[in-house]
N, C-alpha and C. Protein backbone atom coordinates (compact mmCIF):
# COMPACT_ATOMS: atom_id res chain seq x y z
N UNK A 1 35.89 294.93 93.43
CA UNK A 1 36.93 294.13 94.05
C UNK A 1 36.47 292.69 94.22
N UNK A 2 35.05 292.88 94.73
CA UNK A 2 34.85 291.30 94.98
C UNK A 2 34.81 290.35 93.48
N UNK A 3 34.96 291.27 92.61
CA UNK A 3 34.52 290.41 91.05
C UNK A 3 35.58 289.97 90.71
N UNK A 4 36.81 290.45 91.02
CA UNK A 4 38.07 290.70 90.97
C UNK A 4 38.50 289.09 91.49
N UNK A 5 38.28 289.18 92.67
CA UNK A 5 38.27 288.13 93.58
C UNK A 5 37.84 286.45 93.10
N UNK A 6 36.97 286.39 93.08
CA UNK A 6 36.01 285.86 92.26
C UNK A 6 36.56 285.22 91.16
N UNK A 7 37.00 286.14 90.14
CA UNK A 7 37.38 285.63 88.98
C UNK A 7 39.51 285.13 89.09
N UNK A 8 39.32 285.66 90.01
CA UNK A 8 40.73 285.10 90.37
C UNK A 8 40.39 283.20 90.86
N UNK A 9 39.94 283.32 91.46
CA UNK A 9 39.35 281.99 92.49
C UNK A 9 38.84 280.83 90.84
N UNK A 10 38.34 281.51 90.34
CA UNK A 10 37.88 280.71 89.39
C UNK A 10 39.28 280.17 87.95
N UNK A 11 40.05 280.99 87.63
CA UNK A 11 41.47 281.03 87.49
C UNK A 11 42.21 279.71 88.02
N UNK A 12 42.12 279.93 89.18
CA UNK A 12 42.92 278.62 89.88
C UNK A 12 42.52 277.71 89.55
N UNK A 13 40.68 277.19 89.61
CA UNK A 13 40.36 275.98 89.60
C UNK A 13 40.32 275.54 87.90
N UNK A 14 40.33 276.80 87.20
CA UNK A 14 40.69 276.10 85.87
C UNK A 14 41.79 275.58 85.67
N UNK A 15 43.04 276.17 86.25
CA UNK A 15 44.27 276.05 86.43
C UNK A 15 44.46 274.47 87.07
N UNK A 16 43.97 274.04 88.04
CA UNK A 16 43.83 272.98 88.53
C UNK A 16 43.07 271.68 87.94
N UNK A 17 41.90 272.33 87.36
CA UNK A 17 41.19 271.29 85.96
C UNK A 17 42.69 270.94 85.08
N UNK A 18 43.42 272.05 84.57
CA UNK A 18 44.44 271.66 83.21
C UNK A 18 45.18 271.09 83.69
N UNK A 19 45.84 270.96 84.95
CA UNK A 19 46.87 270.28 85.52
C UNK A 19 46.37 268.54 85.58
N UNK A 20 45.22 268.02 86.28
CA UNK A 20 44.54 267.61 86.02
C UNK A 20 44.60 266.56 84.78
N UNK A 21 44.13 267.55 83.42
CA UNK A 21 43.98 266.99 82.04
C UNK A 21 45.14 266.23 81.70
N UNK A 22 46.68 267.52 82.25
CA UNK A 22 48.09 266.89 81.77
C UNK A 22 48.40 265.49 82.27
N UNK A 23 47.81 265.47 83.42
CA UNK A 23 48.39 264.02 84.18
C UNK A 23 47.64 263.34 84.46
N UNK A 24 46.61 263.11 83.41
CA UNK A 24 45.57 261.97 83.34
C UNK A 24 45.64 261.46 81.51
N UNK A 25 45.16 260.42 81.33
CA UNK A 25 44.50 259.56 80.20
C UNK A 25 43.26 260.49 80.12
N UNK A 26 43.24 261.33 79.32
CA UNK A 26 42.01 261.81 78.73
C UNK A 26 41.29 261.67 77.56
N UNK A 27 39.90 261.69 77.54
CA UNK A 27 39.05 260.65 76.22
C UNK A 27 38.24 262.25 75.53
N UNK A 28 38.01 262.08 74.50
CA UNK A 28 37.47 263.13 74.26
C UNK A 28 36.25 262.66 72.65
N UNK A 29 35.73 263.43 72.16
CA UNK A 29 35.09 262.46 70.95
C UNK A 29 35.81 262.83 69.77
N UNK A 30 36.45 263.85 69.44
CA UNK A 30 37.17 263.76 68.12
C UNK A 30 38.32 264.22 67.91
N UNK A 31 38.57 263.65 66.69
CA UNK A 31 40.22 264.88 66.25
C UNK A 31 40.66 265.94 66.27
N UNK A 32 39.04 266.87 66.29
CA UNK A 32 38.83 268.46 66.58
C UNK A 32 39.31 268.40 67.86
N UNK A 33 38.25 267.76 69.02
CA UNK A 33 38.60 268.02 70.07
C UNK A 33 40.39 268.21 70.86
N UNK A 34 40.76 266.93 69.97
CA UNK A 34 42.49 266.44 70.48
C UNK A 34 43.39 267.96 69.56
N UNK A 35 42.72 268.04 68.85
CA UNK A 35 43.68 269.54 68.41
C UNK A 35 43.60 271.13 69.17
N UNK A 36 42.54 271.02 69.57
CA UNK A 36 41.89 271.98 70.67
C UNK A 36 42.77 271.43 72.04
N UNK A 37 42.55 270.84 72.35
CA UNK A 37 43.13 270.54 73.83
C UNK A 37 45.02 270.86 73.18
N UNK A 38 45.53 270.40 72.30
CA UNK A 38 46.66 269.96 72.12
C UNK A 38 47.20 271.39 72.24
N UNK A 39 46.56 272.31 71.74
CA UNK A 39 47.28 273.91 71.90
C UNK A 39 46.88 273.89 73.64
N UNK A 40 46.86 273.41 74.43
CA UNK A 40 46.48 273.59 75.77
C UNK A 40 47.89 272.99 76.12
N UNK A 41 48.60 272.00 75.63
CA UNK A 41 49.71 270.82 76.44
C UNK A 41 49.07 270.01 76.76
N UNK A 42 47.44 269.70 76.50
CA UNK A 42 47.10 268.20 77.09
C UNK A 42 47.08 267.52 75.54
N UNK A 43 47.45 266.15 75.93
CA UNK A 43 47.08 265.06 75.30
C UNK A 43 45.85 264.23 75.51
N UNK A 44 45.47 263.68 74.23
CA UNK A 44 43.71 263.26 74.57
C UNK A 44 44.07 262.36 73.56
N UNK A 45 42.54 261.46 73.78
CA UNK A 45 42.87 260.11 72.88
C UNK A 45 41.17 260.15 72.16
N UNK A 46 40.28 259.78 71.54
CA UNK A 46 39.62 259.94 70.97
C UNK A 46 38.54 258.04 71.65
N UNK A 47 37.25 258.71 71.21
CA UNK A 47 36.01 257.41 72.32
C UNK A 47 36.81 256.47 71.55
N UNK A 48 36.56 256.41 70.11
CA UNK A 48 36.50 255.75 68.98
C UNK A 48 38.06 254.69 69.30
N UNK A 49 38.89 255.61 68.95
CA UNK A 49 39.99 254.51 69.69
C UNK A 49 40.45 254.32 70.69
N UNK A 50 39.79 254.36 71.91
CA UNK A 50 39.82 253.78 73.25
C UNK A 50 39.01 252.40 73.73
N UNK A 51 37.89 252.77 72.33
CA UNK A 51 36.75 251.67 72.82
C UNK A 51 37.00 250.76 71.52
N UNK A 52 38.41 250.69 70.48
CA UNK A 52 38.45 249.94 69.69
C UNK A 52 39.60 249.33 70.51
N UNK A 53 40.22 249.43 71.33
CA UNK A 53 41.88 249.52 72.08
C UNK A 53 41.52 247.69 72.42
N UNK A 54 42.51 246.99 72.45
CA UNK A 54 42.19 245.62 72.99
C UNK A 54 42.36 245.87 74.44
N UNK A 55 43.63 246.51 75.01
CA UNK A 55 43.54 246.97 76.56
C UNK A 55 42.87 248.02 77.10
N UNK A 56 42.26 248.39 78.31
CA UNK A 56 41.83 249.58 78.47
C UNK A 56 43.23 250.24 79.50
N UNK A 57 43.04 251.40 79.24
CA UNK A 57 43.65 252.40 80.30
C UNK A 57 43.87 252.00 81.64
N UNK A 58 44.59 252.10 82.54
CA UNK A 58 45.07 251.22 84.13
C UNK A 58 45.51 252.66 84.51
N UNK A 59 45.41 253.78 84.06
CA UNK A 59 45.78 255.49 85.44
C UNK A 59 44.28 255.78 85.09
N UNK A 60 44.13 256.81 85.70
CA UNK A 60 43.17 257.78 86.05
C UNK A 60 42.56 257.95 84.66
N UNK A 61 41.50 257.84 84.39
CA UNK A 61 40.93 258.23 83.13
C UNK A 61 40.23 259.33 83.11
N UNK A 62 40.43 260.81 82.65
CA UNK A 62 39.36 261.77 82.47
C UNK A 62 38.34 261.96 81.08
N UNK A 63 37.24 261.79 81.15
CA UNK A 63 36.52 261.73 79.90
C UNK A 63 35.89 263.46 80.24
N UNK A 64 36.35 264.10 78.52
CA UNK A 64 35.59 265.15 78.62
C UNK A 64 34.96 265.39 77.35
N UNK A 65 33.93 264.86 77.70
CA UNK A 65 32.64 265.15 76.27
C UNK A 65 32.12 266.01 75.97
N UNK A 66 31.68 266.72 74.57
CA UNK A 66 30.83 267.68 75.02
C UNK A 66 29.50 267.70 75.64
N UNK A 67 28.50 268.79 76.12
CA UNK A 67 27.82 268.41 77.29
C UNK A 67 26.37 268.44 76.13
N UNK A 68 26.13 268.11 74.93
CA UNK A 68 25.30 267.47 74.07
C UNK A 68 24.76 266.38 73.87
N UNK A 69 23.65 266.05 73.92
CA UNK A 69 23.21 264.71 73.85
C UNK A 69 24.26 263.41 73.39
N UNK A 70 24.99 263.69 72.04
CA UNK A 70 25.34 262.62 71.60
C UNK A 70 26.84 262.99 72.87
N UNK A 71 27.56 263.76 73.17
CA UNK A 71 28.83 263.69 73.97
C UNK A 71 28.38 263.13 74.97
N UNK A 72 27.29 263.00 75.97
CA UNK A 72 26.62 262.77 77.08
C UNK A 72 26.35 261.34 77.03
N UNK A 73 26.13 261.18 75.90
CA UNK A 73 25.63 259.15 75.38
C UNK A 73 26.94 258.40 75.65
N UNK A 74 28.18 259.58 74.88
CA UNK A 74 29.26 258.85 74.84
C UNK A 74 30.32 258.86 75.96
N UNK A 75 29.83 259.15 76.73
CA UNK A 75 30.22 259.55 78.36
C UNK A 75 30.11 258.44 78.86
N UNK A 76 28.74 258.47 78.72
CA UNK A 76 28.20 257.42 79.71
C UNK A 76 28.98 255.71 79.13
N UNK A 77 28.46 255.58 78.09
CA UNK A 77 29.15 254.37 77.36
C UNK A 77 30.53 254.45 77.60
N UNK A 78 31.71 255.62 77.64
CA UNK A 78 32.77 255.02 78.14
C UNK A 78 33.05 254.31 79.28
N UNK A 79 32.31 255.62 80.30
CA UNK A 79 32.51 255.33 81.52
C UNK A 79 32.07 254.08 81.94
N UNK A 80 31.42 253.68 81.27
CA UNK A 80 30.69 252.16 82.07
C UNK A 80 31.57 250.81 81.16
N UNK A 81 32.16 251.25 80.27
CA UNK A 81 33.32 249.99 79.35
C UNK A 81 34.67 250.70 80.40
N UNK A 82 35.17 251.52 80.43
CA UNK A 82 36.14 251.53 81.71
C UNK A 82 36.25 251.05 83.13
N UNK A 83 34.53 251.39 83.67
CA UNK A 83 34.58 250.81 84.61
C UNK A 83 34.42 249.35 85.08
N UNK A 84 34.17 249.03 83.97
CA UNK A 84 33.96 247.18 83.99
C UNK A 84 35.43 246.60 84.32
N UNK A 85 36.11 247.40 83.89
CA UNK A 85 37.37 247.25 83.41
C UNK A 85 38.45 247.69 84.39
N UNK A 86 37.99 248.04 85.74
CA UNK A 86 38.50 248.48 86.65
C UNK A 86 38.84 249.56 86.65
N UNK A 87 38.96 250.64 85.93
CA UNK A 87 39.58 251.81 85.43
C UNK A 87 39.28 252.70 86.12
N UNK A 88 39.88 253.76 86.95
CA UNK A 88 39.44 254.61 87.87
C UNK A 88 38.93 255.85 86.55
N UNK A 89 37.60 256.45 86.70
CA UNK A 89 37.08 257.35 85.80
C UNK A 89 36.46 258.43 86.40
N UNK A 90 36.65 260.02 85.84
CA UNK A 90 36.56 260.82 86.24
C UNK A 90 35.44 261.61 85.09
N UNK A 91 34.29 261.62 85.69
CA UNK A 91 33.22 262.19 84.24
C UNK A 91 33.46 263.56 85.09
N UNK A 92 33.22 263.73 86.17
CA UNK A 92 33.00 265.10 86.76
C UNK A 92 34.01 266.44 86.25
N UNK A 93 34.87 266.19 86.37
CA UNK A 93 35.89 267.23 86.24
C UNK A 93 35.66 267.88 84.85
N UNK A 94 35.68 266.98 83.18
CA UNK A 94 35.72 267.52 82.13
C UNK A 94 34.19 268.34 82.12
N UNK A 95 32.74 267.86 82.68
CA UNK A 95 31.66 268.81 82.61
C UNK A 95 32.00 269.77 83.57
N UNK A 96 31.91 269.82 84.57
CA UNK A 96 32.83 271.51 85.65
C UNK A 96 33.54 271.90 84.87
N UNK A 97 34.88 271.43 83.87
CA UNK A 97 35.53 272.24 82.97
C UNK A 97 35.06 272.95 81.62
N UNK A 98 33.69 272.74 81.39
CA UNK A 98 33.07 272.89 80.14
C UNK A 98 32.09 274.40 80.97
N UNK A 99 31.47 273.63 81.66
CA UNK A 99 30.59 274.62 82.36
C UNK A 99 31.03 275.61 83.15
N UNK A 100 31.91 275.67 83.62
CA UNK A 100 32.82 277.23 84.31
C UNK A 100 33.63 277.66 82.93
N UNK A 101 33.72 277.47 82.12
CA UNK A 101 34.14 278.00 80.48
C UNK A 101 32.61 278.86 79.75
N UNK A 102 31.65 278.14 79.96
CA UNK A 102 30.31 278.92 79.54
C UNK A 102 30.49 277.86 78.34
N UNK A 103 30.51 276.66 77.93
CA UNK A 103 30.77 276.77 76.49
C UNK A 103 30.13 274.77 76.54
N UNK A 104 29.47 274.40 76.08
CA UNK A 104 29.27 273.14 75.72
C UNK A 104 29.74 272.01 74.87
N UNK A 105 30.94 272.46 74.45
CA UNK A 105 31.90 271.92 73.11
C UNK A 105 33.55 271.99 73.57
N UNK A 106 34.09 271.47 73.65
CA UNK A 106 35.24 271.02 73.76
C UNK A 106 36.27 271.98 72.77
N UNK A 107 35.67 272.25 71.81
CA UNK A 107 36.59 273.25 70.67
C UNK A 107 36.16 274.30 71.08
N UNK A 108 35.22 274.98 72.02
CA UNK A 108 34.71 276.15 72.30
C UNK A 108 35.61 276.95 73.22
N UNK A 109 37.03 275.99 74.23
CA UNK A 109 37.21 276.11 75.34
C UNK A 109 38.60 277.75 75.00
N UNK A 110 39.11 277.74 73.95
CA UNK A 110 40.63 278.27 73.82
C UNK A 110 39.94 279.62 74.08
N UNK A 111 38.94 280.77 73.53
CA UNK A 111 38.72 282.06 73.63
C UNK A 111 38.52 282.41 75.08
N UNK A 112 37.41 281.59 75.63
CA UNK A 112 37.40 282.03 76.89
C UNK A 112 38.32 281.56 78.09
N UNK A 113 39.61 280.55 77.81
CA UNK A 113 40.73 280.36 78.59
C UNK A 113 41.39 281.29 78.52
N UNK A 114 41.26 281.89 76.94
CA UNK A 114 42.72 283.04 76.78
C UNK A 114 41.98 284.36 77.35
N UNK A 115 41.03 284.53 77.73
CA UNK A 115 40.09 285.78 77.64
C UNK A 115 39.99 285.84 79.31
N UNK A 116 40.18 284.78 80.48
CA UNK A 116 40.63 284.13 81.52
C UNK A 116 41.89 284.53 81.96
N UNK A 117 42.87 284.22 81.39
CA UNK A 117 44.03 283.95 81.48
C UNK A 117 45.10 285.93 81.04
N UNK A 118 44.19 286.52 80.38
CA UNK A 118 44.66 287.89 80.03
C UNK A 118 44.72 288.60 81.43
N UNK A 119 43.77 288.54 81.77
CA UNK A 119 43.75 289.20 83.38
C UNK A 119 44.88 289.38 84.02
């Protein structure tokens, strides 16, 4: 019962991560990634053309990288060209969303949402 519990509790806060994703500017590193999320209902925009953009983003920005050296480089480098930029930025949420998934990759996320979500 208590596992039961548990994995219910954890349900929500993914549930609350995706809600989250929908109603934020989210950055991600590739085309893979934006096709992965896109079977989710979120929209994502890619480092590459955010950090080519002449304006930056003015809502909530969520960056979710994968949690790999080079996604982690490119984290950081957004977050700090957004924040120059006044941009309210959220690194936390997309690693908690990677890491309560078990999965370090952004394309990794759909088996164990749907495998989540069967319950």
């Amino acid at each position: 019962m208590k596992h039961i519990r548990k994995e219910l509790h954890r349900r929500r806060i993914i549930e609350n991560m995706l809600f989250t994703f929908k109603s934020s500017f989210v950055i991600v590193e590739g085309k893979h990634d934006i096709n992965t999320l896109k079977q989710l209902g979120i929209s994502a925009h890619t480092y590459e053309s955010v950090m080519r953009s002449v304006s930056m983003p003015k809502e909530k920005v969520v960056i979710l990288m994968d949690l790999d050296r080079r996604g982690m480089e490119k984290a950081e480098l957004a977050s700090n060209a957004l924040l120059s930029g006044n941009t309210p930025v959220d690194v936390t949420t997309g690693r908690s969303f990677l890491k309560m998934l078990n999965t370090v990759h952004v394309e990794g996320v759909l088996a164990p949402i749907e495998q989540l979500f069967e319950m």
